[in-house]
N, C-alpha and C. Protein backbone atom coordinates (compact mmCIF):
# COMPACT_ATOMS: atom_id res chain seq x y z
N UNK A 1 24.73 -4.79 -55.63
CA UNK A 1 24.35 -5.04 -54.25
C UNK A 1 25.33 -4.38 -53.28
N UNK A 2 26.70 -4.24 -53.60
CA UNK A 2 27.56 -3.82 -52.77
C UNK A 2 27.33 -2.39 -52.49
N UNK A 3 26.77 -1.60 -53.57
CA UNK A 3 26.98 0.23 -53.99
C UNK A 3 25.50 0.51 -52.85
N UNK A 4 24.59 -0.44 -52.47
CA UNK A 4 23.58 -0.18 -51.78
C UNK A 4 23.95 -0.75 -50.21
N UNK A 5 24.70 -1.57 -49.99
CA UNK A 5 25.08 -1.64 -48.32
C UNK A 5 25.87 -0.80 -48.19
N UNK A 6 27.07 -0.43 -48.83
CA UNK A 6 27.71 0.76 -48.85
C UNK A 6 26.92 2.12 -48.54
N UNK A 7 25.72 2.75 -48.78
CA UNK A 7 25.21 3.63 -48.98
C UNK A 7 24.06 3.31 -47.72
N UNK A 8 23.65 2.07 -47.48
CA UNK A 8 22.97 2.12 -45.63
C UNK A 8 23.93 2.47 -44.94
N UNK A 9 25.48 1.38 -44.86
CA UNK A 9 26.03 2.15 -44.02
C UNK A 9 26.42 3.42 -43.67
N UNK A 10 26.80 4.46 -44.86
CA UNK A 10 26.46 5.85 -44.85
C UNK A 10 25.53 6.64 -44.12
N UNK A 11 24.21 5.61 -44.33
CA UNK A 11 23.35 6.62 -43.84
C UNK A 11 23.08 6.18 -42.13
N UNK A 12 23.73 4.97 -41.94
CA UNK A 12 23.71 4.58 -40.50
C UNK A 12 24.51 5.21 -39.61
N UNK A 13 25.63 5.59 -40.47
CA UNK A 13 26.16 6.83 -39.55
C UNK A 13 27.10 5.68 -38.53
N UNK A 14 27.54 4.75 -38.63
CA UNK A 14 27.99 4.63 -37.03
C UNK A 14 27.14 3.69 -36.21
N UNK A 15 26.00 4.03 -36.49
CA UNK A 15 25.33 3.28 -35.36
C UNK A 15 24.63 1.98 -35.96
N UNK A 16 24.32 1.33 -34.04
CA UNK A 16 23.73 -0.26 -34.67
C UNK A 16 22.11 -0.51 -35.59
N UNK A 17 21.57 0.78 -35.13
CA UNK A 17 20.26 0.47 -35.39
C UNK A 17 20.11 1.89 -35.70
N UNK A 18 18.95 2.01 -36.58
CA UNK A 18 17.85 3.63 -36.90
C UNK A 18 16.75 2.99 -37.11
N UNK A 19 15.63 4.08 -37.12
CA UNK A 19 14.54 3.98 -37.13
C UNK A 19 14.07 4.61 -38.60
N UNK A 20 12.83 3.76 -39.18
CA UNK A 20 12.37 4.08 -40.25
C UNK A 20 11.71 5.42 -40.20
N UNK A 21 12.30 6.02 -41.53
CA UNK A 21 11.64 7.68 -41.93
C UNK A 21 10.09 7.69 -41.07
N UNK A 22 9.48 6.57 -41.75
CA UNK A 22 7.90 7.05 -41.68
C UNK A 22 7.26 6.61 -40.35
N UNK A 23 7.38 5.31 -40.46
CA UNK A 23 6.47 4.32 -39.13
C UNK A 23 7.38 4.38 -37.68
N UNK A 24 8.65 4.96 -37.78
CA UNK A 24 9.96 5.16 -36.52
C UNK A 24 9.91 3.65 -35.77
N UNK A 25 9.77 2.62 -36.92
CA UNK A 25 9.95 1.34 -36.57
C UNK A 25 11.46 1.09 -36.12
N UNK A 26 12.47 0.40 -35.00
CA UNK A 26 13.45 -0.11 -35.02
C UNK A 26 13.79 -0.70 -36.11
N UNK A 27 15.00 -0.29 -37.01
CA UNK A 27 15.62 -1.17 -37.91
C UNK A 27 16.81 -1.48 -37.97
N UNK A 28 17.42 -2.88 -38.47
CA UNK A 28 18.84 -2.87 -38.33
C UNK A 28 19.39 -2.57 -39.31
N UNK A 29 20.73 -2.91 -39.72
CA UNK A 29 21.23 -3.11 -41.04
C UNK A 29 20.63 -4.21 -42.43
N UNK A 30 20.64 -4.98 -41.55
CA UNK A 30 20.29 -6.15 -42.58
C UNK A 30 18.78 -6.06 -43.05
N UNK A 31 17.89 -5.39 -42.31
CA UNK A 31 16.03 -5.13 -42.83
C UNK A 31 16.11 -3.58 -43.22
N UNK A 32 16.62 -3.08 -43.05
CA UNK A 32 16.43 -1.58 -43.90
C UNK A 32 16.42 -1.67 -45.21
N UNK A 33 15.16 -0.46 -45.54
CA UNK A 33 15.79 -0.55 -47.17
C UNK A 33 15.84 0.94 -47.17
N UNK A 34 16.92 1.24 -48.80
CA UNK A 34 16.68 2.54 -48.58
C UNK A 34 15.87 3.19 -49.56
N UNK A 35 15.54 4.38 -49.78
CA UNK A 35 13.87 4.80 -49.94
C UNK A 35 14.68 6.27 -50.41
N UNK A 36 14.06 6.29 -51.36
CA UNK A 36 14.34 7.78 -52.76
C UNK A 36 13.22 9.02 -52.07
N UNK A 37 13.91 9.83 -51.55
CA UNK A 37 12.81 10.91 -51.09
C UNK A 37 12.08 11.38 -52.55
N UNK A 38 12.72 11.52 -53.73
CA UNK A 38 12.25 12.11 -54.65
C UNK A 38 12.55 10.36 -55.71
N UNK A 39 11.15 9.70 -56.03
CA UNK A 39 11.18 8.48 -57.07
C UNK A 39 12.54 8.63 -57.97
N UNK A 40 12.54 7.03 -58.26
CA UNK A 40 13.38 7.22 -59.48
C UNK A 40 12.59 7.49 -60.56
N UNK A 41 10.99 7.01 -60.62
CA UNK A 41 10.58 7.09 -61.59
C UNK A 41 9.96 8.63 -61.81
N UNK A 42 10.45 9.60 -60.89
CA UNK A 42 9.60 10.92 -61.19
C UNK A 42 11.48 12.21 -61.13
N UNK A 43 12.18 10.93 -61.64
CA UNK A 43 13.53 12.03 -61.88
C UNK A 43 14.65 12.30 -60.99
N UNK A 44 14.22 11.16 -59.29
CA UNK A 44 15.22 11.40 -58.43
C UNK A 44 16.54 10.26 -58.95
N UNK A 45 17.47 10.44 -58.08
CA UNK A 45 18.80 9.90 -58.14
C UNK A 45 19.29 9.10 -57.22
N UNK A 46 20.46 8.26 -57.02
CA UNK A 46 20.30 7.33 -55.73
C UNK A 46 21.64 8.21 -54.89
N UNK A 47 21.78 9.41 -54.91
CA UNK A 47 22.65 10.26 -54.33
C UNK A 47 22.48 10.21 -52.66
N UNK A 48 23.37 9.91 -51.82
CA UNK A 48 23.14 10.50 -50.16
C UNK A 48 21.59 10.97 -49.61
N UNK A 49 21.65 12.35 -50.53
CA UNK A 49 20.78 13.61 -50.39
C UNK A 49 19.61 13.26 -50.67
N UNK A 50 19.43 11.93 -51.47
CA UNK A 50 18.42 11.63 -52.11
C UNK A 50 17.79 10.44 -51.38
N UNK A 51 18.01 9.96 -50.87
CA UNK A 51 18.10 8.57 -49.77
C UNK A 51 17.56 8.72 -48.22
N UNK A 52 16.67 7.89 -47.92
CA UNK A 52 16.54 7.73 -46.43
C UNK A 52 16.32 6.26 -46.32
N UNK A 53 16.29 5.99 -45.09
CA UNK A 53 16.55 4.53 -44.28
C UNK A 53 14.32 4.63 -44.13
N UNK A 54 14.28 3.50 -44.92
CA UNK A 54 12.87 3.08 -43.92
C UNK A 54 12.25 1.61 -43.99
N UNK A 55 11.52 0.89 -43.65
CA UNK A 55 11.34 -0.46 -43.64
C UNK A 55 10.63 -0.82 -44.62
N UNK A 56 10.30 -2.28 -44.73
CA UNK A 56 10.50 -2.96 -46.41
C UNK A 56 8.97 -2.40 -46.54
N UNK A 57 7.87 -2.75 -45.15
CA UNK A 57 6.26 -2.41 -45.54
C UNK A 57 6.32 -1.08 -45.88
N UNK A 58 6.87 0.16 -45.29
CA UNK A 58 6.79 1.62 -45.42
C UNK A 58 7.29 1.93 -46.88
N UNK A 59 8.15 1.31 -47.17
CA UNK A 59 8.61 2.00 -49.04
C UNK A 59 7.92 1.07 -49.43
N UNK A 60 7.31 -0.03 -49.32
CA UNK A 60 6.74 -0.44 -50.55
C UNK A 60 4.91 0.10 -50.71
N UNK A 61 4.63 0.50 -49.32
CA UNK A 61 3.45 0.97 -49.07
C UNK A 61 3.78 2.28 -49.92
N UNK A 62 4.62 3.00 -50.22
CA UNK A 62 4.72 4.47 -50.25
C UNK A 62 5.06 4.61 -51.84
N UNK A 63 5.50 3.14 -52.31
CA UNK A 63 5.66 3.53 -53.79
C UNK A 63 6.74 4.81 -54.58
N UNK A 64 5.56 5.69 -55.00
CA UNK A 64 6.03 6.33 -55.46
C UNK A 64 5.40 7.96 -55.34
N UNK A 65 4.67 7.77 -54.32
CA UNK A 65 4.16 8.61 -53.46
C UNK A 65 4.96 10.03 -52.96
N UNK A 66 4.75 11.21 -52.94
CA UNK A 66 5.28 12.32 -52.67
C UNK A 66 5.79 12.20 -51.01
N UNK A 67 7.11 11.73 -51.05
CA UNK A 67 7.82 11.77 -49.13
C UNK A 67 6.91 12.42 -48.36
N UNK A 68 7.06 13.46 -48.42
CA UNK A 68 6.57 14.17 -47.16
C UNK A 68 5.14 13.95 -47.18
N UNK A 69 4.22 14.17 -48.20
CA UNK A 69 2.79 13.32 -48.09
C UNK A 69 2.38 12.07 -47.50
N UNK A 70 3.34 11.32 -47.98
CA UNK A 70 3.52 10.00 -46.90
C UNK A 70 3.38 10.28 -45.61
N UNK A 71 4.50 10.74 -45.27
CA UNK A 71 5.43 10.92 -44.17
C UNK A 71 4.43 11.38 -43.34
N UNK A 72 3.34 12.46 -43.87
CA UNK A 72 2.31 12.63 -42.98
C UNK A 72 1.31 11.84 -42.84
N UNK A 73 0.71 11.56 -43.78
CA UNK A 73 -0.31 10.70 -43.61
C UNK A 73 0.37 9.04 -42.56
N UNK A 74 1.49 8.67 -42.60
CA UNK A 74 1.61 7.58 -41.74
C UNK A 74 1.94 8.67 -40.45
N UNK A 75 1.89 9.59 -39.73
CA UNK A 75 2.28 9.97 -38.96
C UNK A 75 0.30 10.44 -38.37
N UNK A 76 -0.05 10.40 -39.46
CA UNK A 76 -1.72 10.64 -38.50
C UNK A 76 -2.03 8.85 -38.49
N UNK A 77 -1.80 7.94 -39.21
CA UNK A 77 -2.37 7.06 -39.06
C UNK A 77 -1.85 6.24 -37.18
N UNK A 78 -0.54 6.60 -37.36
CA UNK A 78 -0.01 6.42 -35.98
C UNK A 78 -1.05 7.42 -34.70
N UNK A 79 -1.37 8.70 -35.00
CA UNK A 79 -1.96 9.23 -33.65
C UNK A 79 -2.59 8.49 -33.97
N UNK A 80 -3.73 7.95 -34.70
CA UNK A 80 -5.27 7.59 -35.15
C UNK A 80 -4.84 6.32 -33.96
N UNK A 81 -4.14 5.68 -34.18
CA UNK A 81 -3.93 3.76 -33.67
C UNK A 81 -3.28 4.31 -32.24
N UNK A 82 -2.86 5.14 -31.68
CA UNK A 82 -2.57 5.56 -30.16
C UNK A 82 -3.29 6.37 -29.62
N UNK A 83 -4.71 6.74 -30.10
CA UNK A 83 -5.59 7.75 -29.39
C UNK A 83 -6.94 6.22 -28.89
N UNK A 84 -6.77 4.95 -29.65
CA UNK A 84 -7.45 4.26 -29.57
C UNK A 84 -7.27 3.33 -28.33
């Protein structure tokens, strides 16, 4: 548990709050999770490089899903819900 707050704060950089990879939801420290651009189960690693900050619905919605495929498809589902 420690090797993973260690490794938000890394990726927090400093600051109080970031926003999730996908949905650019406000997150703090304590509700972030962090999220394997490349799965563990398809060969990624829990390295820096390998890591982004996003919220508990967005990685668990995203599984094991290809990042950037995600990343788009929640980024049209967002115009879709603000053109409405």
């Amino acid at each position: 548990m420690k090797n993973k707050r260690k490794m938000k704060l890394l990726l927090f950089g400093g600051h109080a709050t970031r926003r999730c990879c996908f949905c650019r939801r406000p997150l703090t420290l304590g509700i972030a999770t962090l999220d394997h651009v490349v799965p563990l189960s398809k060969g990624g690693g829990s390295s820096r490089g390998n890591l982004r900050i996003s919220c508990g619905p967005c990685n668990n919605d995203r599984g094991d899903q290809n990042f950037e495929e995600y990343r788009k498809k929640q980024q049209s589902l967002r115009e879709r819900c603000l053109a409405r």
